[in-house]
N, C-alpha and C. Protein backbone atom coordinates (compact mmCIF):
# COMPACT_ATOMS: atom_id res chain seq x y z
N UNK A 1 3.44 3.31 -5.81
CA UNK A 1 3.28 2.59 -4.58
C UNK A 1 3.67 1.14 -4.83
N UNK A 2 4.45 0.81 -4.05
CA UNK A 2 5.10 -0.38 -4.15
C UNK A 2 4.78 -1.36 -2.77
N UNK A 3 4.28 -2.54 -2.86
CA UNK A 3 3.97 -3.23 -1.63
C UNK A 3 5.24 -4.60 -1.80
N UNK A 4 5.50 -5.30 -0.63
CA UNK A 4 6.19 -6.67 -0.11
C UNK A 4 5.26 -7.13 0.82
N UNK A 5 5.53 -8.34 0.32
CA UNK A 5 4.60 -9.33 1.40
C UNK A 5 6.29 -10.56 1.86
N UNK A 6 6.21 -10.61 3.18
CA UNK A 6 7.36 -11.72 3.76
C UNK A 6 5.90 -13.04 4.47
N UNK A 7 6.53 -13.72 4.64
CA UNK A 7 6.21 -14.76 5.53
C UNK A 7 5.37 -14.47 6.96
N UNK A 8 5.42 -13.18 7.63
CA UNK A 8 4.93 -12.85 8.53
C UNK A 8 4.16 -11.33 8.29
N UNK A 9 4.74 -11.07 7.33
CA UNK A 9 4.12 -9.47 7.47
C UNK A 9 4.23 -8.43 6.18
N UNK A 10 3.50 -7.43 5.59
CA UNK A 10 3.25 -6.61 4.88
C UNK A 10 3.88 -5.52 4.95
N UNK A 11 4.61 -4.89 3.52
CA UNK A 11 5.21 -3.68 3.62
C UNK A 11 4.41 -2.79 2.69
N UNK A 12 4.48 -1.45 2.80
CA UNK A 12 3.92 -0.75 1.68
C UNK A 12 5.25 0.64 1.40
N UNK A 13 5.09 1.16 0.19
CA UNK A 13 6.13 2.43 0.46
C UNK A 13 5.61 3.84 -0.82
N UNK A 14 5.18 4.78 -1.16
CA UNK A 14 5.13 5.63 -1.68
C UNK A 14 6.23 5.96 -2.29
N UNK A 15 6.76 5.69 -3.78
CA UNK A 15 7.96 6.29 -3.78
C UNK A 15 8.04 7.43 -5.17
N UNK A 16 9.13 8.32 -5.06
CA UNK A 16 8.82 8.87 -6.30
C UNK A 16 9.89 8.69 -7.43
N UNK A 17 9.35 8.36 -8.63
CA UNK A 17 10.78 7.96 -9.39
C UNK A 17 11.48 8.89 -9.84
N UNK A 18 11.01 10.05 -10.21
CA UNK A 18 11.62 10.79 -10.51
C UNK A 18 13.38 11.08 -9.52
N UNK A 19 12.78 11.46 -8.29
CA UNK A 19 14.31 10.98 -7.02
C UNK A 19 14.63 9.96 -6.57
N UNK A 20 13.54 8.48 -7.10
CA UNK A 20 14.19 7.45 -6.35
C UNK A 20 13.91 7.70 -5.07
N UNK A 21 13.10 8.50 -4.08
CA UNK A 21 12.90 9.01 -2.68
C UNK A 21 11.59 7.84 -2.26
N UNK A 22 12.00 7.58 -1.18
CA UNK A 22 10.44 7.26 -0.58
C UNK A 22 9.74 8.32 0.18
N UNK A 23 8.47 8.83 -0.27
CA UNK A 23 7.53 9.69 0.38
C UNK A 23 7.03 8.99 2.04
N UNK A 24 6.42 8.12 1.96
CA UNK A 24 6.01 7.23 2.55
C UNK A 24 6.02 6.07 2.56
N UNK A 25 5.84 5.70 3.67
CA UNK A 25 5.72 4.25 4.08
C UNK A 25 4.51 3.50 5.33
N UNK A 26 4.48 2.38 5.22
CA UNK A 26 3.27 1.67 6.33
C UNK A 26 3.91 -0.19 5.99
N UNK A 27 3.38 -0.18 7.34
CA UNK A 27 3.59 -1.58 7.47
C UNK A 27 2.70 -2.45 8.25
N UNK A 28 3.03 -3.82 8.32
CA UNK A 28 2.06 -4.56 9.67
C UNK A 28 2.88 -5.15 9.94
N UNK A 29 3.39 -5.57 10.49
CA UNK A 29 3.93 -6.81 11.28
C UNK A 29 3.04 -8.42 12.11
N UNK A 30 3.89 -9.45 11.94
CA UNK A 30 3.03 -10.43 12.49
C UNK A 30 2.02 -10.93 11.47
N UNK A 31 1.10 -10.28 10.70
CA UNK A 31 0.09 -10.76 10.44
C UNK A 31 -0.10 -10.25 8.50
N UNK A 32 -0.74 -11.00 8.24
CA UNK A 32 -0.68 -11.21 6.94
C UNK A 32 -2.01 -12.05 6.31
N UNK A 33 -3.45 -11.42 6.72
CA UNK A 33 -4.52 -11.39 6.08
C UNK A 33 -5.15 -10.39 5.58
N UNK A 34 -6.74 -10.81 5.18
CA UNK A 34 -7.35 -9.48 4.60
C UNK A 34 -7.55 -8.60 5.33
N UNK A 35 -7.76 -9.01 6.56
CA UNK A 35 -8.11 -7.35 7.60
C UNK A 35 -6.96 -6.60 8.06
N UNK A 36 -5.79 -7.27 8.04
CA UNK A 36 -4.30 -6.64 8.18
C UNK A 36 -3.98 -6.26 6.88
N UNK A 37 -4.36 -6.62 5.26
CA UNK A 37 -4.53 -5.62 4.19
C UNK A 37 -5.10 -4.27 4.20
N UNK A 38 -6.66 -4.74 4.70
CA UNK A 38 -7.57 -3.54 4.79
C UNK A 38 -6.66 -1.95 5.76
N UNK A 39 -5.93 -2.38 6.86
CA UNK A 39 -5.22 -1.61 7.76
C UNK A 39 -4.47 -1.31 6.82
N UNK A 40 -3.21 -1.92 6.31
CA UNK A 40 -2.25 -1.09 5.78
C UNK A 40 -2.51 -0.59 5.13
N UNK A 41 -3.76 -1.00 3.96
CA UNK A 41 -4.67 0.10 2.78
C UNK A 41 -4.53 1.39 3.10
N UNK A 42 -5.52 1.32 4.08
CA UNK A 42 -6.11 2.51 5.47
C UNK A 42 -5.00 3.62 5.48
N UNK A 43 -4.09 2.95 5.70
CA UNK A 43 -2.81 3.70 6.57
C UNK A 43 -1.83 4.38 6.05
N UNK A 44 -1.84 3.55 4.46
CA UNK A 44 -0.95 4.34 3.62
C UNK A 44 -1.93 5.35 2.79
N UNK A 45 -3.47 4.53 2.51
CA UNK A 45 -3.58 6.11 1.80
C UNK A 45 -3.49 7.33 3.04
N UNK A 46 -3.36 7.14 4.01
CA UNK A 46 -3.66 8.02 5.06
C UNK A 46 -2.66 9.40 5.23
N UNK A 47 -1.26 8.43 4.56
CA UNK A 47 -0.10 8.75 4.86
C UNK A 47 -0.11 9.96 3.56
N UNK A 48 -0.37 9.34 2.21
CA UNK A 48 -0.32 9.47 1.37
C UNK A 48 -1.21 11.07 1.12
N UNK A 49 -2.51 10.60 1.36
CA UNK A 49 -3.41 11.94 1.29
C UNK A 49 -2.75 13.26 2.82
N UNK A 50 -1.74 13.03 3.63
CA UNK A 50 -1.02 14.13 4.07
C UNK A 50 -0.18 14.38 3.56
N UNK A 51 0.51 13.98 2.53
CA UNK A 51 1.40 14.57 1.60
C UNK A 51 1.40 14.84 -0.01
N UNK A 52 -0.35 15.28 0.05
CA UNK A 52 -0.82 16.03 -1.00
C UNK A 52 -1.53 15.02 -1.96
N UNK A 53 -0.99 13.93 -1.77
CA UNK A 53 -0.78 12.77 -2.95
C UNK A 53 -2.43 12.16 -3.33
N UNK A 54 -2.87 12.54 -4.37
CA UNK A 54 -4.11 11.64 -4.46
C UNK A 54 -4.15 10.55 -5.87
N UNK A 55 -3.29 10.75 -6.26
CA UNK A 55 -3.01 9.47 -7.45
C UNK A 55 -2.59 8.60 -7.48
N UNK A 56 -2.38 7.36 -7.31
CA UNK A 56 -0.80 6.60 -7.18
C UNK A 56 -1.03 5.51 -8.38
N UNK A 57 -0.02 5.26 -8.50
CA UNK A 57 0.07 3.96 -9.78
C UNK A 57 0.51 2.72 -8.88
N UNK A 58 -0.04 1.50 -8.63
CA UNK A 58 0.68 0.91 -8.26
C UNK A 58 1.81 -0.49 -8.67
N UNK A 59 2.19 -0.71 -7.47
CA UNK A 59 3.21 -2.07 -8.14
C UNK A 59 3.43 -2.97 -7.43
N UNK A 60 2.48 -4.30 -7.96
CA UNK A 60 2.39 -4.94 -7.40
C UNK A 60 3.54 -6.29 -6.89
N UNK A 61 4.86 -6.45 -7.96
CA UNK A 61 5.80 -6.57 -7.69
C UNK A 61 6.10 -8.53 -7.87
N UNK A 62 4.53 -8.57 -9.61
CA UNK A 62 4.90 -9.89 -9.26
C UNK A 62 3.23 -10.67 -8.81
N UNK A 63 3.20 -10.45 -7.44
CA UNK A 63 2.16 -10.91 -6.57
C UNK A 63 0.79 -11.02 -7.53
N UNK A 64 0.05 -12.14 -7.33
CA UNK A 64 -1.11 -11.60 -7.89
C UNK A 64 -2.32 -11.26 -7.77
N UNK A 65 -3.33 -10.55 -8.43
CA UNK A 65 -3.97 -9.44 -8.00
C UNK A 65 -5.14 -10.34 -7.46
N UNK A 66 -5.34 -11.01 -6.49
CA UNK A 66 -6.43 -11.85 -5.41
C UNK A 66 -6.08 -11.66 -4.11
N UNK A 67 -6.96 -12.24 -3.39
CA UNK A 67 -6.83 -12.10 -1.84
C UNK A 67 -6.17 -10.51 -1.22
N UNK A 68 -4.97 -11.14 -0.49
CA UNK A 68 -4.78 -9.36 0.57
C UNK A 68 -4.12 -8.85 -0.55
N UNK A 69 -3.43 -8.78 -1.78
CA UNK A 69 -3.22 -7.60 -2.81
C UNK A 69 -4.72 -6.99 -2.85
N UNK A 70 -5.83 -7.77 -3.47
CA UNK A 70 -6.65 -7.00 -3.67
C UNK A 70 -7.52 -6.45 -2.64
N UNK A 71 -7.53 -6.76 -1.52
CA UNK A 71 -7.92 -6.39 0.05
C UNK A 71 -7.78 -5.26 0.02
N UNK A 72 -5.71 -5.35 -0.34
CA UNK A 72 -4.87 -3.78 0.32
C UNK A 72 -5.32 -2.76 -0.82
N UNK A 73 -5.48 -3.21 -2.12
CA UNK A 73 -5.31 -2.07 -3.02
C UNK A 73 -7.37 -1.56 -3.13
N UNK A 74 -8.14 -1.92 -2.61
CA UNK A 74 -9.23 -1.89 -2.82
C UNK A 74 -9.39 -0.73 -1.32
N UNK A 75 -8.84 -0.99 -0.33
CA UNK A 75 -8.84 -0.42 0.72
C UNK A 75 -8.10 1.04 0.47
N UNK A 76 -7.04 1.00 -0.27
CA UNK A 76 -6.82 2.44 -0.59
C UNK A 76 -7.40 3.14 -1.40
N UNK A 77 -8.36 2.37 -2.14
CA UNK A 77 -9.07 3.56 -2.99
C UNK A 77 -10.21 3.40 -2.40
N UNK A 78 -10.95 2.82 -1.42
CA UNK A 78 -11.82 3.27 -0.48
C UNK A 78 -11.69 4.44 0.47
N UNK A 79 -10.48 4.56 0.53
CA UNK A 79 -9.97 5.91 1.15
C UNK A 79 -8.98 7.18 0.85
N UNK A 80 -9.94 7.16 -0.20
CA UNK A 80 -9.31 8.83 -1.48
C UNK A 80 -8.04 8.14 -2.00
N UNK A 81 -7.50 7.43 -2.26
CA UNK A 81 -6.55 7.57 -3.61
C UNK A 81 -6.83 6.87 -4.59
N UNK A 82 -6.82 7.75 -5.81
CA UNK A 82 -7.45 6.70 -7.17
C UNK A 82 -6.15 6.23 -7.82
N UNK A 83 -6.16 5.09 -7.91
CA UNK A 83 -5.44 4.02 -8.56
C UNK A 83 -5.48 3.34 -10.12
């Protein structure tokens, strides 16, 4: 699981390396705090646990691990995926 943060808004994406494929994806737009972390958390494990997936490794891409990183990644393992 790979996240981007821009100037306005949050990306997230499930990918698998083995194909280089993205499984999934979630985003927010506009907004870029902890409760718009907590959502995309939400949303990708959401995505994630319908396509079997309950493990993920993630990558944080750099960013560091305070504020909405740790919002978003605390929010997905509040909601079944262990990290």
């Amino acid at each position: 699981m790979a996240i981007f943060k821009s100037n306005t808004s949050m990306y997230t994406q499930v990918i698998n390396d083995e194909t280089s494929s993205t499984i999934c994806n979630a985003f927010v737009r506009n907004k870029k705090n902890i409760e718009a972390a907590k959502l995309l958390g939400a949303e990708i494990a959401k995505n994630a646990l319908s396509h079997s997936i309950k493990s993920l490794v993630f990558d944080r891409r750099g960013y560091k691990y305070h504020g909405v990183i740790k919002a978003f990644v605390d929010s997905v393992r509040e909601n079944g995926i262990t990290i």
